[in-house]
PDB file of N, CA and C in Angstrom:
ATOM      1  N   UNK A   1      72.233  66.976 -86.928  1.00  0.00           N
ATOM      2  CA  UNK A   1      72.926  65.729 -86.702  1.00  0.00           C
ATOM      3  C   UNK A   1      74.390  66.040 -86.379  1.00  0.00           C
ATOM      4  N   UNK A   2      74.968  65.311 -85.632  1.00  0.00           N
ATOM      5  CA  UNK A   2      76.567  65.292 -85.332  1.00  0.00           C
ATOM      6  C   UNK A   2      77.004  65.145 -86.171  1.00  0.00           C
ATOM      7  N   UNK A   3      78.319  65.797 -86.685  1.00  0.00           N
ATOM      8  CA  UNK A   3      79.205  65.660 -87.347  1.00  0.00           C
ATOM      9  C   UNK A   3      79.699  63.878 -87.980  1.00  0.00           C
ATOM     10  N   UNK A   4      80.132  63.482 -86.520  1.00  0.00           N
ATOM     11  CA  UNK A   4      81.069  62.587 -86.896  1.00  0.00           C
ATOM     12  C   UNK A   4      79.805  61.322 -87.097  1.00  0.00           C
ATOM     13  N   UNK A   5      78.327  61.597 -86.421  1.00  0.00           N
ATOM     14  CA  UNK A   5      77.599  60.373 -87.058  1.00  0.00           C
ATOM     15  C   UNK A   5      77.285  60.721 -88.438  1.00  0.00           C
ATOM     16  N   UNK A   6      77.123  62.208 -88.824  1.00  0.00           N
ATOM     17  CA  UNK A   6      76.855  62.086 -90.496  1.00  0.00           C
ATOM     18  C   UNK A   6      77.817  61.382 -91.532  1.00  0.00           C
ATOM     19  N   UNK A   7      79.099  61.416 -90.991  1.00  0.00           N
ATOM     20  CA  UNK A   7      80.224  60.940 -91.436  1.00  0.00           C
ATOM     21  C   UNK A   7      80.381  59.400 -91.648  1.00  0.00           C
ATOM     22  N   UNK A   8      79.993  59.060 -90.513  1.00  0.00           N
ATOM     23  CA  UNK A   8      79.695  57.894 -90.673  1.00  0.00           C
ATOM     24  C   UNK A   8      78.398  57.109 -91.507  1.00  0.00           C
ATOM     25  N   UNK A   9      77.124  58.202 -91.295  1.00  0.00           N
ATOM     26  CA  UNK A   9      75.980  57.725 -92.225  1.00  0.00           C
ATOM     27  C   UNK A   9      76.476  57.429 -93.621  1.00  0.00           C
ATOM     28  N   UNK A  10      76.932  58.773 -94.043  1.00  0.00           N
ATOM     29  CA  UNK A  10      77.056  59.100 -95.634  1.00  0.00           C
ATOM     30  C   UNK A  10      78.684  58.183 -95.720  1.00  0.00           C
ATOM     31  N   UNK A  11      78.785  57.418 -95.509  1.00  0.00           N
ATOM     32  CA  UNK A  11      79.861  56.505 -95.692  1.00  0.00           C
ATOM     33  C   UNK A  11      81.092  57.291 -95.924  1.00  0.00           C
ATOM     34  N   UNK A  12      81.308  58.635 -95.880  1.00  0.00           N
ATOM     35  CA  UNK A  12      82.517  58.789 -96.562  1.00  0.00           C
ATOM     36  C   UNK A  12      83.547  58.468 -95.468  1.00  0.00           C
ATOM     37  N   UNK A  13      83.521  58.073 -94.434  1.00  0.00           N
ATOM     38  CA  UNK A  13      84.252  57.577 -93.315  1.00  0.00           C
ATOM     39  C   UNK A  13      83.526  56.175 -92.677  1.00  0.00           C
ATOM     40  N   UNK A  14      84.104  55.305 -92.571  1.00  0.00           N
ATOM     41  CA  UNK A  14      83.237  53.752 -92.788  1.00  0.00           C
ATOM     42  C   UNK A  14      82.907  53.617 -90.983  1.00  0.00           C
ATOM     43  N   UNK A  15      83.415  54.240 -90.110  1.00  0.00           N
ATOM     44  CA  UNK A  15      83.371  53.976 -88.850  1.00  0.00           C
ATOM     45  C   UNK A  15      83.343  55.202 -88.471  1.00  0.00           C
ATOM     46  N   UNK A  16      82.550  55.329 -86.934  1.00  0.00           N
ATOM     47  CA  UNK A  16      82.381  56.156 -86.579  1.00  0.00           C
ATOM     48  C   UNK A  16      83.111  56.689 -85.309  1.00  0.00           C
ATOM     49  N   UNK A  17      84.154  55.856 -84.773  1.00  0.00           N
ATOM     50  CA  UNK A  17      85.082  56.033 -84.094  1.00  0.00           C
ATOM     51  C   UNK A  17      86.484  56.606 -85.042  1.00  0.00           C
ATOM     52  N   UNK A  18      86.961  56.277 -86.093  1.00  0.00           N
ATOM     53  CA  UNK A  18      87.321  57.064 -86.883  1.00  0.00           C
ATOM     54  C   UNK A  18      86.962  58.249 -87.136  1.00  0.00           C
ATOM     55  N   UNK A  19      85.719  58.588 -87.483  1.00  0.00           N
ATOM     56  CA  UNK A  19      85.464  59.886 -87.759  1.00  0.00           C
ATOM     57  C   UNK A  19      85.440  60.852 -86.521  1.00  0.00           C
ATOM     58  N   UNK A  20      85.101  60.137 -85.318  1.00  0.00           N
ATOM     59  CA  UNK A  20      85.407  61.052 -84.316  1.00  0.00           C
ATOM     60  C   UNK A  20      86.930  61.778 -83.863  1.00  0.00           C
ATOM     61  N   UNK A  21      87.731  60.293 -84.047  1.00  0.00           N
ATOM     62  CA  UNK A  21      88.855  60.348 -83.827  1.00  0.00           C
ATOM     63  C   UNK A  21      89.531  61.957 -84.952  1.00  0.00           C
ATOM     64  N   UNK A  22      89.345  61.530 -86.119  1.00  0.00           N
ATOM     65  CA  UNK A  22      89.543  62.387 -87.278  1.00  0.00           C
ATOM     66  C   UNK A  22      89.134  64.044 -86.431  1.00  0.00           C
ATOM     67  N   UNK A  23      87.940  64.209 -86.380  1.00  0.00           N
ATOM     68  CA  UNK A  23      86.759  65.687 -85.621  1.00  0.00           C
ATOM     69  C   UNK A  23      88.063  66.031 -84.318  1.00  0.00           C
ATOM     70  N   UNK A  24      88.207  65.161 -83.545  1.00  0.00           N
ATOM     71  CA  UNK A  24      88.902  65.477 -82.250  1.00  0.00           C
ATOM     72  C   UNK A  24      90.722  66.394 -82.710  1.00  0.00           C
ATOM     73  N   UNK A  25      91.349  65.109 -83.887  1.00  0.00           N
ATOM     74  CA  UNK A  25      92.154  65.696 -83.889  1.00  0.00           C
ATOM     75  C   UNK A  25      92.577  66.965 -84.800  1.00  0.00           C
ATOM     76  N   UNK A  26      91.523  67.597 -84.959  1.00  0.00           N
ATOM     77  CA  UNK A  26      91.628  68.500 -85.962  1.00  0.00           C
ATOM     78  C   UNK A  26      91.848  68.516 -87.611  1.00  0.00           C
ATOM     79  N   UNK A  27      91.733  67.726 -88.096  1.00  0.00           N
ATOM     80  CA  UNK A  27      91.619  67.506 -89.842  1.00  0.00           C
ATOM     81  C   UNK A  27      90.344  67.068 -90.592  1.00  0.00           C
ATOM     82  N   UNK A  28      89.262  68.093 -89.813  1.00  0.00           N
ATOM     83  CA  UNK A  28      87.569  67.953 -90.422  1.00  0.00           C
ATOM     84  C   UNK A  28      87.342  69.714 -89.971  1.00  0.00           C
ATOM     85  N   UNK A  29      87.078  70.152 -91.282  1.00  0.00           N
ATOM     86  CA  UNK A  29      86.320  71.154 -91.091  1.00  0.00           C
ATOM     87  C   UNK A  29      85.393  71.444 -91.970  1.00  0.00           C
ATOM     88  N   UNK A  30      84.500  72.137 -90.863  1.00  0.00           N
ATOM     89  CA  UNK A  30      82.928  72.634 -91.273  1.00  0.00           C
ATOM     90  C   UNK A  30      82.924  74.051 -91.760  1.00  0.00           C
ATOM     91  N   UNK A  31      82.516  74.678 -92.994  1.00  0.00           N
ATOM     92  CA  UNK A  31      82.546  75.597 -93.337  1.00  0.00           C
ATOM     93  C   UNK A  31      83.604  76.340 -93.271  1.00  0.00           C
ATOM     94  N   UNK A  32      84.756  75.718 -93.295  1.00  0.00           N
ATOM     95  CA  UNK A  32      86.092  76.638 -93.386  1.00  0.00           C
ATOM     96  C   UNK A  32      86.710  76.882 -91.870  1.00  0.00           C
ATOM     97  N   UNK A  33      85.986  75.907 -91.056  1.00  0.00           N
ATOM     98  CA  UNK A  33      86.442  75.966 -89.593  1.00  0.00           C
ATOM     99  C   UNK A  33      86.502  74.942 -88.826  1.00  0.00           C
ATOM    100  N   UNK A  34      87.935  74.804 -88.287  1.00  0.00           N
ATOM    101  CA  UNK A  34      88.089  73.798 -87.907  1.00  0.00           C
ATOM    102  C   UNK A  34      86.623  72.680 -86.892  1.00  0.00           C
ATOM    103  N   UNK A  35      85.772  71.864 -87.084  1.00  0.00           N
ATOM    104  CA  UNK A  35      84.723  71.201 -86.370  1.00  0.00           C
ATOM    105  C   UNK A  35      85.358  70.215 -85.410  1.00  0.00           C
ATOM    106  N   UNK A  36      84.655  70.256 -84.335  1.00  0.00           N
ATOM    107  CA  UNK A  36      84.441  69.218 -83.063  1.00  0.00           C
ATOM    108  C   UNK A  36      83.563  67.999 -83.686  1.00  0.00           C
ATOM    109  N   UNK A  37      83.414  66.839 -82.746  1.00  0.00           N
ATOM    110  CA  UNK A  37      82.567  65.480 -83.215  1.00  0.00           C
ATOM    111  C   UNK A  37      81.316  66.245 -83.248  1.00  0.00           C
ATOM    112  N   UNK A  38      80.944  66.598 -82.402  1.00  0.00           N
ATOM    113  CA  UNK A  38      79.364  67.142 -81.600  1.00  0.00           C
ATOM    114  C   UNK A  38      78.992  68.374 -82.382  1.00  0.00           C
ATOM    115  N   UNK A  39      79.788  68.898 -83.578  1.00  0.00           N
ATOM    116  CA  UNK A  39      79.275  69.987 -84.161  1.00  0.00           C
ATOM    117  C   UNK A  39      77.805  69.435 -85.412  1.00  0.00           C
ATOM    118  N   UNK A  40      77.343  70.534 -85.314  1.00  0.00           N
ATOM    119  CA  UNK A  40      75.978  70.092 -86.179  1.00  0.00           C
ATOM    120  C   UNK A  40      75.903  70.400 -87.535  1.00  0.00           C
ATOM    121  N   UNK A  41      75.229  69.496 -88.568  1.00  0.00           N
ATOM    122  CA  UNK A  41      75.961  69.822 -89.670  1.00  0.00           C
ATOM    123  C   UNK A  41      74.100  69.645 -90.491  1.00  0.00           C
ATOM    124  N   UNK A  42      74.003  70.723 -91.394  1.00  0.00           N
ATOM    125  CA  UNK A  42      72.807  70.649 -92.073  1.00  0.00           C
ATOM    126  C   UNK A  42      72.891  70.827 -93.510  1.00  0.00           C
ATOM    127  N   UNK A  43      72.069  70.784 -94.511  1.00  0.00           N
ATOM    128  CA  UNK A  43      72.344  71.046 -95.446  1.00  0.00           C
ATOM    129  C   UNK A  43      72.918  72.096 -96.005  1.00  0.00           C
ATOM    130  N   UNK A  44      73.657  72.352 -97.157  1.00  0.00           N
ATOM    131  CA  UNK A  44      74.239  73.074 -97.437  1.00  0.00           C
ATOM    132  C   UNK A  44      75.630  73.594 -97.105  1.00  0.00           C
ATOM    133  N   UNK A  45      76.245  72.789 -95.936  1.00  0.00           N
ATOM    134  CA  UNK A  45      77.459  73.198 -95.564  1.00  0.00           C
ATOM    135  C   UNK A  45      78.300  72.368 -96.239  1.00  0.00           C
ATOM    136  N   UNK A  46      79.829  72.447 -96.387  1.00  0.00           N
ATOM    137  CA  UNK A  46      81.202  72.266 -97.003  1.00  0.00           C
ATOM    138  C   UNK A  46      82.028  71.985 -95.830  1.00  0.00           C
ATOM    139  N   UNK A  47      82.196  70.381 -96.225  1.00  0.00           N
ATOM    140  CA  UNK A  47      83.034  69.762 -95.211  1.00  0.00           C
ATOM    141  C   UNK A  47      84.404  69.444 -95.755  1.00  0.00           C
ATOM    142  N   UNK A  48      85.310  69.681 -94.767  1.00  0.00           N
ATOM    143  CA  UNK A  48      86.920  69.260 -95.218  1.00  0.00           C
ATOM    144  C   UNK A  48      87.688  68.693 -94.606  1.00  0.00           C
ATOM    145  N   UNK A  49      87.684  67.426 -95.346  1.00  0.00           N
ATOM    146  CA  UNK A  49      88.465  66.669 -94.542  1.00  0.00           C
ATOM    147  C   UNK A  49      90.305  65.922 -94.761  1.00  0.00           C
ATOM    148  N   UNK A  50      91.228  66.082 -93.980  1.00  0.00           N
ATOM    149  CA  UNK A  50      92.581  65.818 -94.238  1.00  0.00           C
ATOM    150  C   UNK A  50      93.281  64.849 -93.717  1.00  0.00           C
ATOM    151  N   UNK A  51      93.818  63.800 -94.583  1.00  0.00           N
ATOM    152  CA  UNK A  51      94.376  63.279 -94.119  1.00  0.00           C
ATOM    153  C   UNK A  51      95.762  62.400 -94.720  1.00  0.00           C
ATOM    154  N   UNK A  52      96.868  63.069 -93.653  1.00  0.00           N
ATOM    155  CA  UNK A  52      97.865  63.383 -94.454  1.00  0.00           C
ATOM    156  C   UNK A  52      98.079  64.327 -95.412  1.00  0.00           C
ATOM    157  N   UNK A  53      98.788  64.226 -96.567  1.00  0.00           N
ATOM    158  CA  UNK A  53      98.545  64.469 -97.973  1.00  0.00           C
ATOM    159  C   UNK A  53      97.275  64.659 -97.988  1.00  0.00           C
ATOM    160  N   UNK A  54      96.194  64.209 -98.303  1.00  0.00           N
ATOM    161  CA  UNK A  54      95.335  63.949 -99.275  1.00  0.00           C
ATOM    162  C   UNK A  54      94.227  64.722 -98.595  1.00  0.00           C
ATOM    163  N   UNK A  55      93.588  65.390 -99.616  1.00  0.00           N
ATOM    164  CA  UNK A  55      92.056  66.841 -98.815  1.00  0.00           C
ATOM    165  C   UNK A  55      90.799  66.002 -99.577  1.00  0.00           C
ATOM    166  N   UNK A  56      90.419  66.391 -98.901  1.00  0.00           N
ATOM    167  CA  UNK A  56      88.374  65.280-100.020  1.00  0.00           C
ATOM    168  C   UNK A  56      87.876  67.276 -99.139  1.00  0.00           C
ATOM    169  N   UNK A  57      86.708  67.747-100.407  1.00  0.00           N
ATOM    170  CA  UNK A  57      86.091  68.650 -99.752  1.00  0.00           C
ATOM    171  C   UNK A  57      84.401  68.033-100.404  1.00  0.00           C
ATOM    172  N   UNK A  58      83.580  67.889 -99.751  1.00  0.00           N
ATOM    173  CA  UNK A  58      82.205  67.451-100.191  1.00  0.00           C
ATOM    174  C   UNK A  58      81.211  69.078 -99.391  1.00  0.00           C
ATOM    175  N   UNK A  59      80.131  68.934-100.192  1.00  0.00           N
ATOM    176  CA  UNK A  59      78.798  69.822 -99.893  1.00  0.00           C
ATOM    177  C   UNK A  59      77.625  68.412 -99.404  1.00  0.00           C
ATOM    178  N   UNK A  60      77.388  68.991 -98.433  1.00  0.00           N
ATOM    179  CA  UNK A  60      75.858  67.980 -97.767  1.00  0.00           C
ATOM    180  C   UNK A  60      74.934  68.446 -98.230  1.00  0.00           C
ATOM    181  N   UNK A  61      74.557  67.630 -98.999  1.00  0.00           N
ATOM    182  CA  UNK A  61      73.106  67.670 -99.715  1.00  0.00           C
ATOM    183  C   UNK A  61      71.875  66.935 -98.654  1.00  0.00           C
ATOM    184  N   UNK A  62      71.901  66.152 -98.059  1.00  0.00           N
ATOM    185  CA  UNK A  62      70.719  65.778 -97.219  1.00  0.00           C
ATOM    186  C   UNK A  62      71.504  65.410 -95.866  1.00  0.00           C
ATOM    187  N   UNK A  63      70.655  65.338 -94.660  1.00  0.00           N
ATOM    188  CA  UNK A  63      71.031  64.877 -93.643  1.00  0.00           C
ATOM    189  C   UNK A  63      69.397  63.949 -93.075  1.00  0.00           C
ATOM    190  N   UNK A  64      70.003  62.429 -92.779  1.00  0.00           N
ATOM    191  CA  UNK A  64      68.980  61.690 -92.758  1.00  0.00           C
ATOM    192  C   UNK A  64      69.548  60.497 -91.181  1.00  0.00           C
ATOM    193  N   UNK A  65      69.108  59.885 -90.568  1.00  0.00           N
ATOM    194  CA  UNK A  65      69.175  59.786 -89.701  1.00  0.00           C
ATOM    195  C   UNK A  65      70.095  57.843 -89.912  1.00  0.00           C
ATOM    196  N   UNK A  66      69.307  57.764 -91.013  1.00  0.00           N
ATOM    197  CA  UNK A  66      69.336  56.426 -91.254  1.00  0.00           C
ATOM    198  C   UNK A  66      69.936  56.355 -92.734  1.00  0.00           C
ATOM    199  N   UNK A  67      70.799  55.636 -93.401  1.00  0.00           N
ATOM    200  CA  UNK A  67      70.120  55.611 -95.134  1.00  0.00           C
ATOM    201  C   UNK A  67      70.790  53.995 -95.724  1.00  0.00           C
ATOM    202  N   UNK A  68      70.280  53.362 -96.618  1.00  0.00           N
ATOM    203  CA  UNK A  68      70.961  52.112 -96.989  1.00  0.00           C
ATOM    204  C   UNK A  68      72.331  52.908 -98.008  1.00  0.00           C
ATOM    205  N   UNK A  69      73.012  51.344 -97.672  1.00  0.00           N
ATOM    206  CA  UNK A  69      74.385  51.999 -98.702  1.00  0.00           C
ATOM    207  C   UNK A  69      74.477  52.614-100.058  1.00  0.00           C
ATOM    208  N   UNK A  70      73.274  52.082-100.793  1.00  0.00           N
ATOM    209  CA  UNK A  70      73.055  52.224-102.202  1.00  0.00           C
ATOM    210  C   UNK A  70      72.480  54.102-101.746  1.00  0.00           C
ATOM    211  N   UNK A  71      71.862  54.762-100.997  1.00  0.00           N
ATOM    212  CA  UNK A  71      71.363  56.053-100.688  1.00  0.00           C
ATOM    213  C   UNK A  71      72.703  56.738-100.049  1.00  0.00           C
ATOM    214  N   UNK A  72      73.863  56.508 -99.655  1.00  0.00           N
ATOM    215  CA  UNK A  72      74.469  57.388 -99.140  1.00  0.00           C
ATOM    216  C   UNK A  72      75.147  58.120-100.074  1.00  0.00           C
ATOM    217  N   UNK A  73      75.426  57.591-101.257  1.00  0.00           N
ATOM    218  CA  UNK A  73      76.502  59.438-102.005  1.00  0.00           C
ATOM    219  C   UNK A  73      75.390  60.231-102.310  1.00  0.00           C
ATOM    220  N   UNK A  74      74.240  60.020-102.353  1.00  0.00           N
ATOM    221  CA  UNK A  74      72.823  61.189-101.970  1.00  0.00           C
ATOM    222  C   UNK A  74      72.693  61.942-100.883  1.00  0.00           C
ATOM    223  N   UNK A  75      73.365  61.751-100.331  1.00  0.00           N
ATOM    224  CA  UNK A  75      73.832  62.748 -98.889  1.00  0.00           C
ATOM    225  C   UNK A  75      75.005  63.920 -99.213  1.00  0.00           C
ATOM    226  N   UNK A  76      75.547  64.002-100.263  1.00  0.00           N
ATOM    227  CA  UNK A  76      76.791  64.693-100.385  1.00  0.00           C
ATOM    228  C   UNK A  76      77.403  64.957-101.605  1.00  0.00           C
ATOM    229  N   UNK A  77      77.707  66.111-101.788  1.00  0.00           N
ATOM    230  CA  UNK A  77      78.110  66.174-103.512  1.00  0.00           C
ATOM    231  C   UNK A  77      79.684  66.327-103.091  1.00  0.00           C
ATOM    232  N   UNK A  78      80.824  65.656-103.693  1.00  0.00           N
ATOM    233  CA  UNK A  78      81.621  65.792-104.151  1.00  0.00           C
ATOM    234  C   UNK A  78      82.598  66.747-104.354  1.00  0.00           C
ATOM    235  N   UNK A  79      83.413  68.027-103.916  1.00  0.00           N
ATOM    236  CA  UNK A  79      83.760  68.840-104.830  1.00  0.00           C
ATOM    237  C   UNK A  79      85.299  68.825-105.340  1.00  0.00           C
ATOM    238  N   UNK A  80      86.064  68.194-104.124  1.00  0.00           N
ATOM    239  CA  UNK A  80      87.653  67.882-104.562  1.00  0.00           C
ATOM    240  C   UNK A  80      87.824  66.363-103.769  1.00  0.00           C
ATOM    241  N   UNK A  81      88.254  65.780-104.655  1.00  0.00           N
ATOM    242  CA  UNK A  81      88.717  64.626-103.777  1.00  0.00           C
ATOM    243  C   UNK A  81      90.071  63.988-105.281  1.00  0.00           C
ATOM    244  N   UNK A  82      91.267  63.089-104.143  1.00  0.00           N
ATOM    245  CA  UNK A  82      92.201  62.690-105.079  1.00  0.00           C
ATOM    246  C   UNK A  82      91.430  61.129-105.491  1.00  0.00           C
ATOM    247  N   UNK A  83      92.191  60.735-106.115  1.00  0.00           N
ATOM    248  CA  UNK A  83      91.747  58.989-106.765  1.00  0.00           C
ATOM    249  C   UNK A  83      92.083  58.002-105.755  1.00  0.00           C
ATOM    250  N   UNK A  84      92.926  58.089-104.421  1.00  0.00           N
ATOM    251  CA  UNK A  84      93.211  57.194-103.411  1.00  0.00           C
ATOM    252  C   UNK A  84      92.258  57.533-102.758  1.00  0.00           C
ATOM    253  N   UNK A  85      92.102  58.418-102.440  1.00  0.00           N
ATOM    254  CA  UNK A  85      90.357  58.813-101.619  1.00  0.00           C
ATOM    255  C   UNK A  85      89.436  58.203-102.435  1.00  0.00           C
ATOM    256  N   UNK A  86      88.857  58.811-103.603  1.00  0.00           N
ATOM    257  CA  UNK A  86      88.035  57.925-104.219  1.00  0.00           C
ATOM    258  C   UNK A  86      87.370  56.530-104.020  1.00  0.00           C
ATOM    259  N   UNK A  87      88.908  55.700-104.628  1.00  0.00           N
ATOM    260  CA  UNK A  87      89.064  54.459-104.410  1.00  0.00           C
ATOM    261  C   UNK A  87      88.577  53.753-102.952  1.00  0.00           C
ATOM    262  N   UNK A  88      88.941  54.490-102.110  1.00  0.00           N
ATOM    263  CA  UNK A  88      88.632  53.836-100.757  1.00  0.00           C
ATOM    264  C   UNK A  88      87.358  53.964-100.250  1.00  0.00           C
ATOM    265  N   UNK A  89      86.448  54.891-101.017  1.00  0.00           N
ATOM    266  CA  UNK A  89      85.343  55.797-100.832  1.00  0.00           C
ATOM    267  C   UNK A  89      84.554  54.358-101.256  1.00  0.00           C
ATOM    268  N   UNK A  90      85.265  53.912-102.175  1.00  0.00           N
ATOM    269  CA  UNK A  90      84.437  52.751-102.985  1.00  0.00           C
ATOM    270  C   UNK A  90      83.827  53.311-104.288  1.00  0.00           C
ATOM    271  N   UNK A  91      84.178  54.324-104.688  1.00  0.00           N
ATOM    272  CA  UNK A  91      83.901  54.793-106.378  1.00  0.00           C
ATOM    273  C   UNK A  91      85.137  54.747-106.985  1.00  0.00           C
ATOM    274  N   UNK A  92      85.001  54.072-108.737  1.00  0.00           N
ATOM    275  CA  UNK A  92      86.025  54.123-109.222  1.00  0.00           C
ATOM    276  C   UNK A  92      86.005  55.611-110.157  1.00  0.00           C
TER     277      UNK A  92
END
């Protein structure tokens, strides 16, 4: 799956013109390297994403084509994120 549509599946980016936008300008990387929109992303990889200040790093646990909102933080574990990220993520 593309990058910037997983991004958009697994909600941690609510739009998917955002997340492209984000992929294009360089503050998303895949495995420790900077990623394009169109890069492919499968389980097990470590995504990082920046903006501004603030780093969120998550591990993809599933990649699914489709998922309801209540199924998307099942797509992704967590490993650094601040509390303004959080918050916007929609977890308190």
């Amino acid at each position: 799956m593309r990058l910037d549509k997983f991004l958009k599946v697994s909600r941690i980016i609510k739009r998917r013109t955002v997340a492209n936008d984000a992929c294009s300008g360089g503050r998303v990387s895949l495995n420790g390297r900077v990623a394009k929109p169109g890069a492919d992303v499968k389980e097990g990889d470590v995504l990082e994403i920046r903006f501004g200040n603030r780093v969120g790093s998550y591990r993809i646990l599933g990649v699914k084509e489709t998922v309801r909102k209540e199924g998307a933080a099942e797509l992704y574990e967590v490993l650094e994120e601040d509390a303004q990220t959080k918050a916007e993520r929609g977890e308190e």
